[in-house]
N, C-alpha and C. Protein backbone atom coordinates (compact mmCIF):
# COMPACT_ATOMS: atom_id res chain seq x y z
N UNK A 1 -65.71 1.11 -16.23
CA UNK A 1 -65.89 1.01 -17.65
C UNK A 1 -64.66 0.37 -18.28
N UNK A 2 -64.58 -0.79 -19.57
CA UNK A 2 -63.85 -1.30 -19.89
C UNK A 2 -63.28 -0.08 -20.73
N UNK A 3 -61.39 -0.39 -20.66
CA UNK A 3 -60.98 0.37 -21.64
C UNK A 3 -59.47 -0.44 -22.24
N UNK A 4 -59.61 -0.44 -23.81
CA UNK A 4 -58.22 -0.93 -24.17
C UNK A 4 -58.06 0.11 -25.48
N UNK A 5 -56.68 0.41 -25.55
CA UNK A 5 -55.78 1.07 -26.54
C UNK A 5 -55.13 0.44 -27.26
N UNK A 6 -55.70 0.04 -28.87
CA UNK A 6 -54.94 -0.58 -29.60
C UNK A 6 -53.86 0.54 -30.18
N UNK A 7 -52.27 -0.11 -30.61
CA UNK A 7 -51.48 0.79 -31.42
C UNK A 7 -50.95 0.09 -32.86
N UNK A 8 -50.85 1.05 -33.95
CA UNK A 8 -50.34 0.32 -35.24
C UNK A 8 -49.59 -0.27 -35.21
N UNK A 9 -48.34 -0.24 -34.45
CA UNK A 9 -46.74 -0.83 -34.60
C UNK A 9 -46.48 -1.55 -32.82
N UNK A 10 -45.65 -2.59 -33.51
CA UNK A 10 -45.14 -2.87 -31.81
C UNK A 10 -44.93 -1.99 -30.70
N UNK A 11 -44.84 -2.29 -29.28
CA UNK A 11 -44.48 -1.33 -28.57
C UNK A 11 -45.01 -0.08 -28.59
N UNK A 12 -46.28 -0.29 -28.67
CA UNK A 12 -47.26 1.24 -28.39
C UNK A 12 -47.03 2.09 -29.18
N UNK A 13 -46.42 1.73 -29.86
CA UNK A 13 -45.74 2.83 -31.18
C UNK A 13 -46.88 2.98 -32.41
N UNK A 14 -46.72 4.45 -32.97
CA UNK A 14 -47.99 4.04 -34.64
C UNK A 14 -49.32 5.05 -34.20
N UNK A 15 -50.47 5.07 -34.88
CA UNK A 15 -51.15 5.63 -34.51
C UNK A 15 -52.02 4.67 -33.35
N UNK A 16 -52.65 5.40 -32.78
CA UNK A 16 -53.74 4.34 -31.80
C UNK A 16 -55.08 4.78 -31.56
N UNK A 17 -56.14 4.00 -31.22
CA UNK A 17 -57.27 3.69 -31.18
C UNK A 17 -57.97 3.55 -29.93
N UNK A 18 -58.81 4.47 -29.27
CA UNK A 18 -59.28 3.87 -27.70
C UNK A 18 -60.30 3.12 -28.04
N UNK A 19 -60.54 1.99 -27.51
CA UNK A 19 -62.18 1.19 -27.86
C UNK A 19 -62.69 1.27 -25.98
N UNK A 20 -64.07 1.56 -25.47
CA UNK A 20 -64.57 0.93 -24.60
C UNK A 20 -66.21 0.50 -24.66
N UNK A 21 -65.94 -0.22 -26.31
CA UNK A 21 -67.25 -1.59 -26.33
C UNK A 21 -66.89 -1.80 -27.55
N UNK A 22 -67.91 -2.81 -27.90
CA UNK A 22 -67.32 -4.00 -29.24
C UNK A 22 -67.29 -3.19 -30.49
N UNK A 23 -66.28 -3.63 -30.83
CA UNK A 23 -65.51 -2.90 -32.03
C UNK A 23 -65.20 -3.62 -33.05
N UNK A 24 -66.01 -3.80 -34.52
CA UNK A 24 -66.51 -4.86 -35.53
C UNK A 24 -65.25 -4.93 -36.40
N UNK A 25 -64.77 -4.11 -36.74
CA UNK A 25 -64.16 -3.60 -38.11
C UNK A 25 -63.00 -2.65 -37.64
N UNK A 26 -61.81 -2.39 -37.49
CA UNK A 26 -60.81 -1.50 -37.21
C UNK A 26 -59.94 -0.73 -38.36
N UNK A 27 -60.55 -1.34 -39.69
CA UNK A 27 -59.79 -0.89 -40.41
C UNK A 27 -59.77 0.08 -40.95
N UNK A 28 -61.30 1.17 -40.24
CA UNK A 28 -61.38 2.46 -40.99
C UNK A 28 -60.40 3.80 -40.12
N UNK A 29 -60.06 3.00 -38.90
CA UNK A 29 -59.41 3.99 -38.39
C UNK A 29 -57.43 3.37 -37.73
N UNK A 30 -57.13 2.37 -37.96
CA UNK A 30 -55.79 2.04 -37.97
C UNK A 30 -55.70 0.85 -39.69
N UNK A 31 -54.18 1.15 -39.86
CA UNK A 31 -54.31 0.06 -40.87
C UNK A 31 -53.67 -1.52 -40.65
N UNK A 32 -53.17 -1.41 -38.91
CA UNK A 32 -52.71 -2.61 -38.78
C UNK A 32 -52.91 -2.42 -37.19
N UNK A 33 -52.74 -3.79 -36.08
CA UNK A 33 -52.31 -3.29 -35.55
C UNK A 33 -51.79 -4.33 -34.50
N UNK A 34 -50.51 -3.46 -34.10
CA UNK A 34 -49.91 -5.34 -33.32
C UNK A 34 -49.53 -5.06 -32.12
N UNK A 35 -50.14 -3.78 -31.22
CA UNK A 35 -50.17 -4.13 -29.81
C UNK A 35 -51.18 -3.38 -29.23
N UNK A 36 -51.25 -3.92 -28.14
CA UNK A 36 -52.59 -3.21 -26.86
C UNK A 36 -52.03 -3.14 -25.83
N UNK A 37 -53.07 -2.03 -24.85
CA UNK A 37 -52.75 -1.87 -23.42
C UNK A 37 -54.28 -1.92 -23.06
N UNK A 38 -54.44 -2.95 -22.17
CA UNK A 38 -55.69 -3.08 -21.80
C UNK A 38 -55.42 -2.12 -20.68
N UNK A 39 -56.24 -1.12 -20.19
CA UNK A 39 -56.40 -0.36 -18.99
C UNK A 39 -57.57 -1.15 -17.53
N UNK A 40 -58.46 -1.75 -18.44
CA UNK A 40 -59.36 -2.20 -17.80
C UNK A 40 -60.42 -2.86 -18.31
N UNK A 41 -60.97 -4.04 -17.67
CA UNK A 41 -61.72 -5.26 -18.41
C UNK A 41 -61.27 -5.98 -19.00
N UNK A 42 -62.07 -6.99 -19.53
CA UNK A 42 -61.76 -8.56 -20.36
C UNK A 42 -62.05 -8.21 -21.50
N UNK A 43 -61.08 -8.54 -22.50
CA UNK A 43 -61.95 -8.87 -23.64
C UNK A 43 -61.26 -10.01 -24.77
N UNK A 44 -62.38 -10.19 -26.09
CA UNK A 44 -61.60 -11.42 -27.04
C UNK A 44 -61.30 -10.33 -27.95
N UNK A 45 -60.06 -10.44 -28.68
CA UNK A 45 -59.44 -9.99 -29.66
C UNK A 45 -59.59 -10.94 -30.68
N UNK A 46 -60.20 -10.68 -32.40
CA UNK A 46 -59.90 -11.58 -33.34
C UNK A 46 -59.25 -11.27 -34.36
N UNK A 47 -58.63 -11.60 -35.57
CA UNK A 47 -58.01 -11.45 -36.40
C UNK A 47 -58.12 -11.10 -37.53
N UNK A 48 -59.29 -11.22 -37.64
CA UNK A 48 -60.55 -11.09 -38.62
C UNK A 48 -61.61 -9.72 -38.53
N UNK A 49 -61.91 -9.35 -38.92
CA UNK A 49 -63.30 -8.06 -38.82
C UNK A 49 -65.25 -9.26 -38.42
N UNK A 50 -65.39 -7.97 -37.75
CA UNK A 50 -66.76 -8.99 -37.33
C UNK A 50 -66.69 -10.01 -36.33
N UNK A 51 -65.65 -10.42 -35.35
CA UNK A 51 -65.21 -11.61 -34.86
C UNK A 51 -65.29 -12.43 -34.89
N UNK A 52 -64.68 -12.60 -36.21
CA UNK A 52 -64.63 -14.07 -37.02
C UNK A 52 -62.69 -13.77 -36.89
N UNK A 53 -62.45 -15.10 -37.28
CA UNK A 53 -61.15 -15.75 -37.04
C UNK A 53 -60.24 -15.97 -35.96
N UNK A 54 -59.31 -16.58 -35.66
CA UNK A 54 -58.69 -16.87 -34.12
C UNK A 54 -59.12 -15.77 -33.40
N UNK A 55 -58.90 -16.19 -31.95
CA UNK A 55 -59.39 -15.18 -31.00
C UNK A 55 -59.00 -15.84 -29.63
N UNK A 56 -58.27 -14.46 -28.88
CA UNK A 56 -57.34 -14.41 -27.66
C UNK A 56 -58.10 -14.12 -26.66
N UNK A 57 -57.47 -14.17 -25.86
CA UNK A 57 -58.39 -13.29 -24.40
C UNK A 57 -57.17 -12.24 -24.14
N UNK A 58 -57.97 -11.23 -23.41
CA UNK A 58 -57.21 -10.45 -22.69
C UNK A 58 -57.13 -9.43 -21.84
N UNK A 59 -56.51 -8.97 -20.53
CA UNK A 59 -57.21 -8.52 -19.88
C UNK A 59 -55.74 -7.49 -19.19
N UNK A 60 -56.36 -6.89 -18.19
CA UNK A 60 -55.43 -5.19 -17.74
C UNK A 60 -54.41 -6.19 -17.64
N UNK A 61 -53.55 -5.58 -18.47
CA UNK A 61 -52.13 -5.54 -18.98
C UNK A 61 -51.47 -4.89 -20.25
N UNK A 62 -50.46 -5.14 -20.38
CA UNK A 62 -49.69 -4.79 -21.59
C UNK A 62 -49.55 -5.80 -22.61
N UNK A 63 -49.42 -5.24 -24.29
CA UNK A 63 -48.89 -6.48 -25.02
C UNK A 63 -48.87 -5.57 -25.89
N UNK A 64 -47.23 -5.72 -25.84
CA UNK A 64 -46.31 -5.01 -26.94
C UNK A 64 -46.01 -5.67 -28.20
N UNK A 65 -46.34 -6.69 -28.24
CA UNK A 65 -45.70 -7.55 -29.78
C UNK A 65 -46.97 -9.13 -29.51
N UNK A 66 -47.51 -8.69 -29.57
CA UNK A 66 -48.87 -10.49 -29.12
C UNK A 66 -49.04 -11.02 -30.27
N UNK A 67 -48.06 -10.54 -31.75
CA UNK A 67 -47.90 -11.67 -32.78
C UNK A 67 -47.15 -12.49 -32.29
N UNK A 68 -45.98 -12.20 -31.97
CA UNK A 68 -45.19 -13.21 -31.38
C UNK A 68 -45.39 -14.33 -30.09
N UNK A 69 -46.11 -13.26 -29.32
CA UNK A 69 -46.90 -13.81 -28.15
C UNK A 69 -47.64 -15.10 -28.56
N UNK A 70 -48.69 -14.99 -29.74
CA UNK A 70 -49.61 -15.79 -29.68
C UNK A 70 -49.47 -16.93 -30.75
N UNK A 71 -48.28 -16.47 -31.67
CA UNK A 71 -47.90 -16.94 -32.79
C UNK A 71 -49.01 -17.24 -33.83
N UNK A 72 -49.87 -15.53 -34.04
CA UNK A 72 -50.56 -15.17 -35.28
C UNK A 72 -49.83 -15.22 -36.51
N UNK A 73 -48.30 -14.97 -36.77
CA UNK A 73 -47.53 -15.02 -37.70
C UNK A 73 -48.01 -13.71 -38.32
N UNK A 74 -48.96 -13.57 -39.45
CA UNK A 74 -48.94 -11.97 -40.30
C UNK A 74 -50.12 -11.55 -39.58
N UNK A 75 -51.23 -11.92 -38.82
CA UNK A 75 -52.40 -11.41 -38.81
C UNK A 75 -51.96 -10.35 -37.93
N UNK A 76 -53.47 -9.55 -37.68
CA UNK A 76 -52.84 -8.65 -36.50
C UNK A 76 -54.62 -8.38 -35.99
N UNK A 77 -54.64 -8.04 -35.00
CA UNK A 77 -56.32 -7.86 -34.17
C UNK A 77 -56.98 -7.01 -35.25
N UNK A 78 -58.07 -7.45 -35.37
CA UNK A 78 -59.63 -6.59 -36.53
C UNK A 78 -60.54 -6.15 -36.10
N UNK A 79 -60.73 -6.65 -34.69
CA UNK A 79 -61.96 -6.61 -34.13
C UNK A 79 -61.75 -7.00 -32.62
N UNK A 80 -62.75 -6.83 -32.06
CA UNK A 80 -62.56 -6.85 -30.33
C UNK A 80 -63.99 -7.38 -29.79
N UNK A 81 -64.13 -7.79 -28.82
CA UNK A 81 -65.39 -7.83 -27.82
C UNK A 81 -64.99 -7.79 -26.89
N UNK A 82 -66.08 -6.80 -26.02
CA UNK A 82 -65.57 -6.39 -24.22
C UNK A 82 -66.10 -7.84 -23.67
N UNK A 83 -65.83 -8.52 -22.93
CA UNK A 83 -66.30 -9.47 -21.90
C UNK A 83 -67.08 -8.77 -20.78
N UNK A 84 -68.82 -8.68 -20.70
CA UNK A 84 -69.57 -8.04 -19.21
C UNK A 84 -68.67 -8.69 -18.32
N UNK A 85 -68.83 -7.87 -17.27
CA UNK A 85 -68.15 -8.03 -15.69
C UNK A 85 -69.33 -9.47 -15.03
N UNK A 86 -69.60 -10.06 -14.40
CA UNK A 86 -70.35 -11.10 -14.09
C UNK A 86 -70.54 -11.76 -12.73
N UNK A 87 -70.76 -11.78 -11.88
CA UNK A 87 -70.97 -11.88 -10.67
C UNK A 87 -72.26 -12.70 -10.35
N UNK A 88 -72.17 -14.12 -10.29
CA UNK A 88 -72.94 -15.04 -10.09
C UNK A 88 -72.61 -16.41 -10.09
N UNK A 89 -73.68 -17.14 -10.21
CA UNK A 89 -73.20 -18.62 -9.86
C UNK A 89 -73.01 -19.10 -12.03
N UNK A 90 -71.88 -19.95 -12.13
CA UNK A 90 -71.39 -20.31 -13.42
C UNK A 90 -72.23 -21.84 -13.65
N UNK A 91 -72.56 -22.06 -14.68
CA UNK A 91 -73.38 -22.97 -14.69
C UNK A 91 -73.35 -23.00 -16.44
N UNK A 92 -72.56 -24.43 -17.29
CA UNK A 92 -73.04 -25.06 -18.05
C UNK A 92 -73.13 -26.36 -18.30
N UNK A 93 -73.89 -27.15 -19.25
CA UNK A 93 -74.10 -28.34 -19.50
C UNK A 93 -73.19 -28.66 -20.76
N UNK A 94 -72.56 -29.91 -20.68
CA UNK A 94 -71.82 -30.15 -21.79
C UNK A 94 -71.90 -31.35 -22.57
N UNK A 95 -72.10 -31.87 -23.65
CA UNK A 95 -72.71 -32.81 -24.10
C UNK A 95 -70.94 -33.56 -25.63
N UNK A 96 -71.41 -35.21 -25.17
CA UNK A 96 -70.54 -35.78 -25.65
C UNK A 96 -70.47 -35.32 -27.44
N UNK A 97 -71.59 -35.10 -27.63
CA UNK A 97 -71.74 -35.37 -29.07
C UNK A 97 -72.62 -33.50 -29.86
N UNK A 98 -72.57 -33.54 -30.67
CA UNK A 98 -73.62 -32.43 -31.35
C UNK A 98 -74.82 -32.08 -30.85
N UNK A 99 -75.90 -31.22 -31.68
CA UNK A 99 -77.06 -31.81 -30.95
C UNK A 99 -77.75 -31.76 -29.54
N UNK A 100 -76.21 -31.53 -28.54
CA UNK A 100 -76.90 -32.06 -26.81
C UNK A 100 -77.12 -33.34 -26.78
N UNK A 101 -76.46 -34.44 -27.68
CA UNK A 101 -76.82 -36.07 -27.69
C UNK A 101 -75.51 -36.30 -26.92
N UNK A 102 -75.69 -37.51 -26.64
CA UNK A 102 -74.56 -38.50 -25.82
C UNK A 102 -74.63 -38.52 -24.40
N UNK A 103 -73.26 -38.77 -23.51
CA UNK A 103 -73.74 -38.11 -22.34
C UNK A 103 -73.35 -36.55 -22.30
N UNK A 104 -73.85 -36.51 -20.84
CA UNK A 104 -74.47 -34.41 -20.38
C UNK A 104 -73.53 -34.64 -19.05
N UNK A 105 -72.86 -33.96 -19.10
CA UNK A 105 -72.63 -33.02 -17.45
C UNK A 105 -72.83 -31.63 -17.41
N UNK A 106 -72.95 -31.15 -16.34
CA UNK A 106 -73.10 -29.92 -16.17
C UNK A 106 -72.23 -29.78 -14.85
N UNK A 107 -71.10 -28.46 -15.70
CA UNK A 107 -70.34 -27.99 -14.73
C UNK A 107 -70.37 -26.52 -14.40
N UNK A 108 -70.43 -26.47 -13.05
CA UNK A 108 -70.39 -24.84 -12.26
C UNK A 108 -68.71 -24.20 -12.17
N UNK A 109 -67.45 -25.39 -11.84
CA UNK A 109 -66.33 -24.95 -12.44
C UNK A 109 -65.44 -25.10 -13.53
N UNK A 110 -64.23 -24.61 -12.87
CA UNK A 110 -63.34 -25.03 -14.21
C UNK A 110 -63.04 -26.99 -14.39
N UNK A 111 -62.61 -26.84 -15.73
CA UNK A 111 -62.83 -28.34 -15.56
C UNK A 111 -61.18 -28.22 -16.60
N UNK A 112 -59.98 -28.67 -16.17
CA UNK A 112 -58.82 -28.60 -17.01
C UNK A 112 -58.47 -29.75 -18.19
N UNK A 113 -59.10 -31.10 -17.83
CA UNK A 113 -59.57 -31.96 -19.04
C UNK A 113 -60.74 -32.71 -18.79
N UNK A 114 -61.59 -32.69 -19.55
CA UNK A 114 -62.53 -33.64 -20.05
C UNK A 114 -62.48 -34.77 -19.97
N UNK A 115 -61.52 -35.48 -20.62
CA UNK A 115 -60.87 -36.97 -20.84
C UNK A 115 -60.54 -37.32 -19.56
N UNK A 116 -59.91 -36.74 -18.60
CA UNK A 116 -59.30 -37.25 -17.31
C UNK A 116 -60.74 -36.97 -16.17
N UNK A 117 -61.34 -35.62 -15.97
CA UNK A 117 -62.41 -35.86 -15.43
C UNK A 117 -63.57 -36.90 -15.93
N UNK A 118 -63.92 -37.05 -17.21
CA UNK A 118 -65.49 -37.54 -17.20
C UNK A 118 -65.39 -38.79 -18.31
N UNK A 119 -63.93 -39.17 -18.74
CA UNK A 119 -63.43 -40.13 -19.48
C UNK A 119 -63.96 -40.02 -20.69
N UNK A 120 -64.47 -38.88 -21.24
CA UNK A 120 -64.63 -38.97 -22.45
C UNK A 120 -63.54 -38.86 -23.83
N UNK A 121 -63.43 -39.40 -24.40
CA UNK A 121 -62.34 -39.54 -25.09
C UNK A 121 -62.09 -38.40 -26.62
N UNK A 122 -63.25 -37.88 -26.78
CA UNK A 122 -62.80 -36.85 -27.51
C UNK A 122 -63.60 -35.18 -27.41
N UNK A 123 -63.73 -35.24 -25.96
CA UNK A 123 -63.96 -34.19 -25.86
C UNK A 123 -65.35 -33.27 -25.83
N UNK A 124 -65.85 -32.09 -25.52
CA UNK A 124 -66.94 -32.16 -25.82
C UNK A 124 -67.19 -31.22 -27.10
N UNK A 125 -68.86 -31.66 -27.46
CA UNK A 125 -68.85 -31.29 -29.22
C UNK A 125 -70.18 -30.30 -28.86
N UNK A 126 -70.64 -29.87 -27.49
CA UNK A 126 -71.89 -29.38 -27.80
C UNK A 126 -71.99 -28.90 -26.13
N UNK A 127 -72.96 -27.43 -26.17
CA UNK A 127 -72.67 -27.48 -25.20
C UNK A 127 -74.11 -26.12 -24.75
N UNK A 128 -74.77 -26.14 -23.70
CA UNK A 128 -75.44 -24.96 -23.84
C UNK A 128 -75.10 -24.13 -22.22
N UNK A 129 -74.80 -22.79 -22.27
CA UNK A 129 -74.07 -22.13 -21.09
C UNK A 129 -75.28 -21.50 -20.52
N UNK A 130 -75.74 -21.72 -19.35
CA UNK A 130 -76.94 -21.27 -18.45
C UNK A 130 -76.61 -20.01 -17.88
N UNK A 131 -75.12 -19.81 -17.22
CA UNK A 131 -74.84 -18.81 -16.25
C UNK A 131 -73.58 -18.13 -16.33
N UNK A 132 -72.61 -17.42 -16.47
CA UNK A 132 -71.57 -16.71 -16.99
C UNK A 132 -70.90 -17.06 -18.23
N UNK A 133 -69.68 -16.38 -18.33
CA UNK A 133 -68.89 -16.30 -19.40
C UNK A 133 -67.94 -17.33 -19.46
N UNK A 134 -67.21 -17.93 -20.42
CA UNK A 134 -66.61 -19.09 -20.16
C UNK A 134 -65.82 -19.02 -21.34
N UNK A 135 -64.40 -19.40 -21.28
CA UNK A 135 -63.44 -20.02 -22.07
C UNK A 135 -62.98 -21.40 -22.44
N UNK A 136 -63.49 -21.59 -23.83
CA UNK A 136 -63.16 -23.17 -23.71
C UNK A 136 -62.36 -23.03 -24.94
N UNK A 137 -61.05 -24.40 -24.27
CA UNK A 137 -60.02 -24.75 -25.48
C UNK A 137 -59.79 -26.18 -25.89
N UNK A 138 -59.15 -25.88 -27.00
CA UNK A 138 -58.80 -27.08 -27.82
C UNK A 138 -57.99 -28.16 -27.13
N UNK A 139 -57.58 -27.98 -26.01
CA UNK A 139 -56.60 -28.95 -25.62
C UNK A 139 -56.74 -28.86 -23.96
N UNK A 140 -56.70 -29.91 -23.59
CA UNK A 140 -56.48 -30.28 -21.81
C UNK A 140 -55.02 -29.20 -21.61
N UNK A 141 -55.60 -28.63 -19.95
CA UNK A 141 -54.71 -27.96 -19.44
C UNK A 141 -54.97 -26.54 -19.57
N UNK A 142 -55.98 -26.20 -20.50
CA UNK A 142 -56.30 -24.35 -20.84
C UNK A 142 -55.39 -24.16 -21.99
N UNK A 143 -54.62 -25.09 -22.66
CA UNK A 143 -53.84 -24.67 -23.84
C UNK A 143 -54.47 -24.86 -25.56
N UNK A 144 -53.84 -24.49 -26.11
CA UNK A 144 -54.18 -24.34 -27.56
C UNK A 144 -54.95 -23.25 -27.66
N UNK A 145 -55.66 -23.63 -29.06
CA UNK A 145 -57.03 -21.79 -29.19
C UNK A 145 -57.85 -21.99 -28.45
N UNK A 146 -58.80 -20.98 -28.23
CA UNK A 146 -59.90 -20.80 -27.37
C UNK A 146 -60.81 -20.40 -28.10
N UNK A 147 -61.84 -20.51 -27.21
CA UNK A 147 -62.78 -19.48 -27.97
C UNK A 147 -64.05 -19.14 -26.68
N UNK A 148 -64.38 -17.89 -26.89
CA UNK A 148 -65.21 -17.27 -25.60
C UNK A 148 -66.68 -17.80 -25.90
N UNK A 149 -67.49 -18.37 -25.00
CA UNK A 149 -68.98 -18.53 -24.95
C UNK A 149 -69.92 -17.54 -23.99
N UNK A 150 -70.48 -16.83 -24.31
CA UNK A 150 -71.88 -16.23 -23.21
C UNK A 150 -73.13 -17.04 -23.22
N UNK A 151 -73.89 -17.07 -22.34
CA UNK A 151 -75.06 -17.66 -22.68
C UNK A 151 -75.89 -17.64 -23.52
N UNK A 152 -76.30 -19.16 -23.76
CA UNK A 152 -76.72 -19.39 -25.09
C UNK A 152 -76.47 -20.93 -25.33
N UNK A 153 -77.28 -21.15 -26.31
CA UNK A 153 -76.87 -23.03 -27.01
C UNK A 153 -76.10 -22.90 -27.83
N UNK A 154 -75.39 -23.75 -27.89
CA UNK A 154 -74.13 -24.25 -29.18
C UNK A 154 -74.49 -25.53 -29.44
N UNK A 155 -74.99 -25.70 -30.46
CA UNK A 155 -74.98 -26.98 -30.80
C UNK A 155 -74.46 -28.09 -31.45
N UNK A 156 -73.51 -27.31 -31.76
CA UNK A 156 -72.26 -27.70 -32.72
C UNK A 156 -71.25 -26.87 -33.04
N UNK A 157 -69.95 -27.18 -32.53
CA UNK A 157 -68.61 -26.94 -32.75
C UNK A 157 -68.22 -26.96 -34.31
N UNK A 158 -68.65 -27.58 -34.97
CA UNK A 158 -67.90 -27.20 -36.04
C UNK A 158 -68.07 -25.74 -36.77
N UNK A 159 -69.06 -25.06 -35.97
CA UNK A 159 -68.82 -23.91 -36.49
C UNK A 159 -67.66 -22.91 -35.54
N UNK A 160 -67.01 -23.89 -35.27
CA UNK A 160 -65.77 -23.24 -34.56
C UNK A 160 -64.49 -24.27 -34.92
N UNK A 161 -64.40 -24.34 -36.57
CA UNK A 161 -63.33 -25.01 -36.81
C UNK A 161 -63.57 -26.53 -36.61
N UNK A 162 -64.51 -27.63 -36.69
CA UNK A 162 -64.93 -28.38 -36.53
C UNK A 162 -64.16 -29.22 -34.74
N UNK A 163 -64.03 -28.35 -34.11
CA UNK A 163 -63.32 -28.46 -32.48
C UNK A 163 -64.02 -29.66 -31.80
N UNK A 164 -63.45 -29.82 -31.10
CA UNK A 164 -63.99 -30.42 -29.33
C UNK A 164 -62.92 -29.91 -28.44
N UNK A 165 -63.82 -29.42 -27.69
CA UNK A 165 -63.06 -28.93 -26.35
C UNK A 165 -63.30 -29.65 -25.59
N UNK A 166 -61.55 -29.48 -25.08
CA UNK A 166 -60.72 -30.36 -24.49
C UNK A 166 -60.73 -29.80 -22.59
N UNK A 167 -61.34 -28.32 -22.36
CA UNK A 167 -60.81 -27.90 -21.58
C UNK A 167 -61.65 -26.66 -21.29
N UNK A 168 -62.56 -26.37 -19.96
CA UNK A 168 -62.88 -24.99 -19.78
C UNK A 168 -63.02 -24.37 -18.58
N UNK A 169 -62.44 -23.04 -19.04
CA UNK A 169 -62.35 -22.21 -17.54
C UNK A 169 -63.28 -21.06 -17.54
N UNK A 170 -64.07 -20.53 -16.18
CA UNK A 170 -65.04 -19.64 -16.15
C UNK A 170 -63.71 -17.85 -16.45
N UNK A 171 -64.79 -17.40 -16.88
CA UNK A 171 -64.07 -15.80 -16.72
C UNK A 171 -64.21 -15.40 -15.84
N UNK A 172 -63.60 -15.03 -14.48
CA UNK A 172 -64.19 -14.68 -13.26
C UNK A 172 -64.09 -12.72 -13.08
N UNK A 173 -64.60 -12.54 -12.08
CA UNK A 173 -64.54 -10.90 -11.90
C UNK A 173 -63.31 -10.38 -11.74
N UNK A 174 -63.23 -11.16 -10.70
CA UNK A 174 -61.19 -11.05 -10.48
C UNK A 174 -59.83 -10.95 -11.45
N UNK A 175 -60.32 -10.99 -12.60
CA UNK A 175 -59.57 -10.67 -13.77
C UNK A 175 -60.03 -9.18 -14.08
N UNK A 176 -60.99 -8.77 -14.01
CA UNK A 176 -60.74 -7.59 -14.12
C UNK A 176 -59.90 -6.56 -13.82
């Protein structure tokens, strides 16, 4: 069973919070809060209530200060989603443009840029995920923001900050 312990103040310090499943809104029971100890499982942290606004990954470990870490500056986590555990073959299609228009690949792994694998030059804008969980970011290499996909169509990025991702890696079990 997934389990993470948010605390109000850096360094585990403050009051704290056990979550083990998605957790919308945090503000009725901490009034801030700027660290975790994941015990066990994946999950996205956002900044926002409802999981809306930036959003991290994170998994069994510690994080005593992950403003600084992530360079949120004032925000602090609002909300959470557990990442399911997943054990199967990874499988999505990714499309140049909105829509599912332009060209399509479909990839089973990680792919670290776009531009250097499939020469597309800005990335992809659309994308629909057949078979696990997947992290895709703003920038070649796994860097910049992210943002988590489960299966399902996306048909457009701009409801993720008007993006193209640059870059995506599967969530595997082994992070657990």
């Amino acid at each position: 069973m997934a389990r993470v312990i948010f605390y109000e103040d850096r360094n585990f310090m403050g009051r704290s919070y056990e979550c083990s499943s998605d957790f919308s809104d945090m503000s009725p029971y901490l009034s801030r809060c700027h660290s975790c100890r994941v015990e066990s499982g994946c999950w996205m942290v956002y900044d926002h209530p409802n999981f809306m606004g930036n959003q991290y990954f994170i998994r069994r470990g510690e994080y005593p200060d992950y403003m600084n870490m992530w360079g949120w500056g004032n925000n602090w986590i609002r909300s959470c989603r557990m990442i399911p555990m997943y054990r199967g073959p990874y499988r999505m299609k990714i499309y140049e443009r909105d829509n599912f228009m332009g060209q399509m690949t479909e990839l089973s792994d990680d792919c670290d840029s776009v531009m250097d694998r499939y020469r597309w030059s800005s990335g992809s804008h659309s994308c629909h995920v057949m078979d696990g969980h997947w992290l895709m970011y703003e920038h070649p290499h796994y860097r910049g923001r992210m943002w988590y996909f489960r299966p399902g169509e996306y048909r457009s990025f701009r409801d993720y900050g008007n993006m193209n991702f640059m870059s995506m890696r599967r969530i595997m079990d082994s992070w657990y």
